[in-house]
C-alpha atoms as a PDB file:
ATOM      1  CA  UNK A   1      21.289   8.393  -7.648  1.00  0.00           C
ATOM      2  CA  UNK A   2      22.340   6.921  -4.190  1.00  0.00           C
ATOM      3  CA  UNK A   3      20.424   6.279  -1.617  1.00  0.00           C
ATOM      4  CA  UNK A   4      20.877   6.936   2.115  1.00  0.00           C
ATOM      5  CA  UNK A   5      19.241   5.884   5.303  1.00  0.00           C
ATOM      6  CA  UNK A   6      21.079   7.356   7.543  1.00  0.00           C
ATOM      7  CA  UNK A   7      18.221  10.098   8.729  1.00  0.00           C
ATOM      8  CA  UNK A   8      16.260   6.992   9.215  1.00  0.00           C
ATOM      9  CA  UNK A   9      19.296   5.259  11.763  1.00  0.00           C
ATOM     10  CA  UNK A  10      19.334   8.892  12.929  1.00  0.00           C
ATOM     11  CA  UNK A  11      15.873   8.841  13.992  1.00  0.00           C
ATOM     12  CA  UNK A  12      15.438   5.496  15.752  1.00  0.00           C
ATOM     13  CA  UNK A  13      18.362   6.896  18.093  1.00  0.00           C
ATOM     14  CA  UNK A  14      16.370   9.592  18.897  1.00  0.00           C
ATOM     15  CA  UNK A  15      13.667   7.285  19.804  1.00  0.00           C
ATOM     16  CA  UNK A  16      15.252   4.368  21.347  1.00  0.00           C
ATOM     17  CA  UNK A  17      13.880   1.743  19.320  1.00  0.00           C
ATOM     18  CA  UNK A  18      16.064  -0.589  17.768  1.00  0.00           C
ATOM     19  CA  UNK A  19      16.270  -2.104  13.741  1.00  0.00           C
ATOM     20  CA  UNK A  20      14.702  -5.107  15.332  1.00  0.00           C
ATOM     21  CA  UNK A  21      12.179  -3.180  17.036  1.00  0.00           C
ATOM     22  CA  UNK A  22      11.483  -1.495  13.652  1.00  0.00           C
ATOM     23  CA  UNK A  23      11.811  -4.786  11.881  1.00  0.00           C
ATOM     24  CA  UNK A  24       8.801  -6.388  13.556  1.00  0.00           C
ATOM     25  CA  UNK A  25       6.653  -3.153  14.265  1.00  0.00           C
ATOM     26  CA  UNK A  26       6.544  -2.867  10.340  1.00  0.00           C
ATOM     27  CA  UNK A  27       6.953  -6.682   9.476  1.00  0.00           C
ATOM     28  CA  UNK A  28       9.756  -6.365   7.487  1.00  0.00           C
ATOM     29  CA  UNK A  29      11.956  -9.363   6.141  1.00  0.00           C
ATOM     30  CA  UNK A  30      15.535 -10.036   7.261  1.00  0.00           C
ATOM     31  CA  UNK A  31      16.554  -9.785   4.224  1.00  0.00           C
ATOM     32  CA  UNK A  32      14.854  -6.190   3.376  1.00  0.00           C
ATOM     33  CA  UNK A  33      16.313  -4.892   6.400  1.00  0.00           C
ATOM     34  CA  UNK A  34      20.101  -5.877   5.403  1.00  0.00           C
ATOM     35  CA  UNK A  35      19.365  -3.827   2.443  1.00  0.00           C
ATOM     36  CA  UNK A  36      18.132  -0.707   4.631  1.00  0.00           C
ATOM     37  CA  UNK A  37      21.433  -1.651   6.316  1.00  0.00           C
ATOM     38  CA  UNK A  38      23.432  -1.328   2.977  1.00  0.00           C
ATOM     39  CA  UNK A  39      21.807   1.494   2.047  1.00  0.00           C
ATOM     40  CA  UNK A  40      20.485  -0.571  -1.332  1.00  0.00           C
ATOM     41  CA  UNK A  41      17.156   0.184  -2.892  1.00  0.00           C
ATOM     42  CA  UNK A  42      13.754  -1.121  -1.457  1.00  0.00           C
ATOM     43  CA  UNK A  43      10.409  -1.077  -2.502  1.00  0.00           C
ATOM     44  CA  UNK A  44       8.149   2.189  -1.590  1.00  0.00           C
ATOM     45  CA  UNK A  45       5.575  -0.473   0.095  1.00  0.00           C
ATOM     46  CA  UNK A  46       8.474  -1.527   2.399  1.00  0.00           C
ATOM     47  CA  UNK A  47       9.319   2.743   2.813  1.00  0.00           C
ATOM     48  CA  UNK A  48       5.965   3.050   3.570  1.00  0.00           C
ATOM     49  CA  UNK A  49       5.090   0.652   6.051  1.00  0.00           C
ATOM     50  CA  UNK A  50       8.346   2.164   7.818  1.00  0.00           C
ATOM     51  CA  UNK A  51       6.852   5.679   7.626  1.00  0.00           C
ATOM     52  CA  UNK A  52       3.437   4.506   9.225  1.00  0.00           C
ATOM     53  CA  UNK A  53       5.048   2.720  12.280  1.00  0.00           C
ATOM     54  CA  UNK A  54       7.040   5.937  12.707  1.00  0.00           C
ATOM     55  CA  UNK A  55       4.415   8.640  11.749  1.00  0.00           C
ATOM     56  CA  UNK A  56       6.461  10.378   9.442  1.00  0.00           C
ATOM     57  CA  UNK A  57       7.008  11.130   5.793  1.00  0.00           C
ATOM     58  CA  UNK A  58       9.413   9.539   3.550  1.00  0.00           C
ATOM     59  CA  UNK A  59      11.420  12.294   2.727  1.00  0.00           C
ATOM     60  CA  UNK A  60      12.411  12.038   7.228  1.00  0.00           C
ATOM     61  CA  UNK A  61      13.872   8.818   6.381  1.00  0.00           C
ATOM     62  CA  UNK A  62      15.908   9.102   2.895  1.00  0.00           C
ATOM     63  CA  UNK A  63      17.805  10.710   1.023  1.00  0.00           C
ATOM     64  CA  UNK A  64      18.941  10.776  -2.346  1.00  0.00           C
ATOM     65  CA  UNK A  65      22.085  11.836  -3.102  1.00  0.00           C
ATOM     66  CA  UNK A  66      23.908  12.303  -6.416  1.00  0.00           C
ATOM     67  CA  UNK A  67      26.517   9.934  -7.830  1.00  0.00           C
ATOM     68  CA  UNK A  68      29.896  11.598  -9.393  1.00  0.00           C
END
């Protein structure tokens, strides 16, 4: 499975915040945010200190897709 941020990216848009804005309001590493940024794997403490700054589920923020 792959894994996608892009709803996440989507939403921030939507409410003008930026990754650095995100970054701090969940203190979140540099170096964990490059790998939101590659859209590589991160731990489900890191998803879900992203879902409580945001108020939403993870499910709003990923999504798995299928590799061929």
């Amino acid at each position: 499975m792959a894994i996608s941020y892009n709803k996440l990216w989507k939403l921030l848009i939507d409410r003008k915040m930026s990754k650095a804005d995100l970054r701090r309001a969940a203190g979140i590493a540099p170096n964990t945010m490059t790998k939101l940024n590659r859209d590589e794997e991160v731990t489900l403490e890191t998803l879900g200190k992203i879902c409580g700054v945001l108020g939403v589920n993870i499910g709003d923020i990923v999504d798995l897709l299928p590799t061929t």
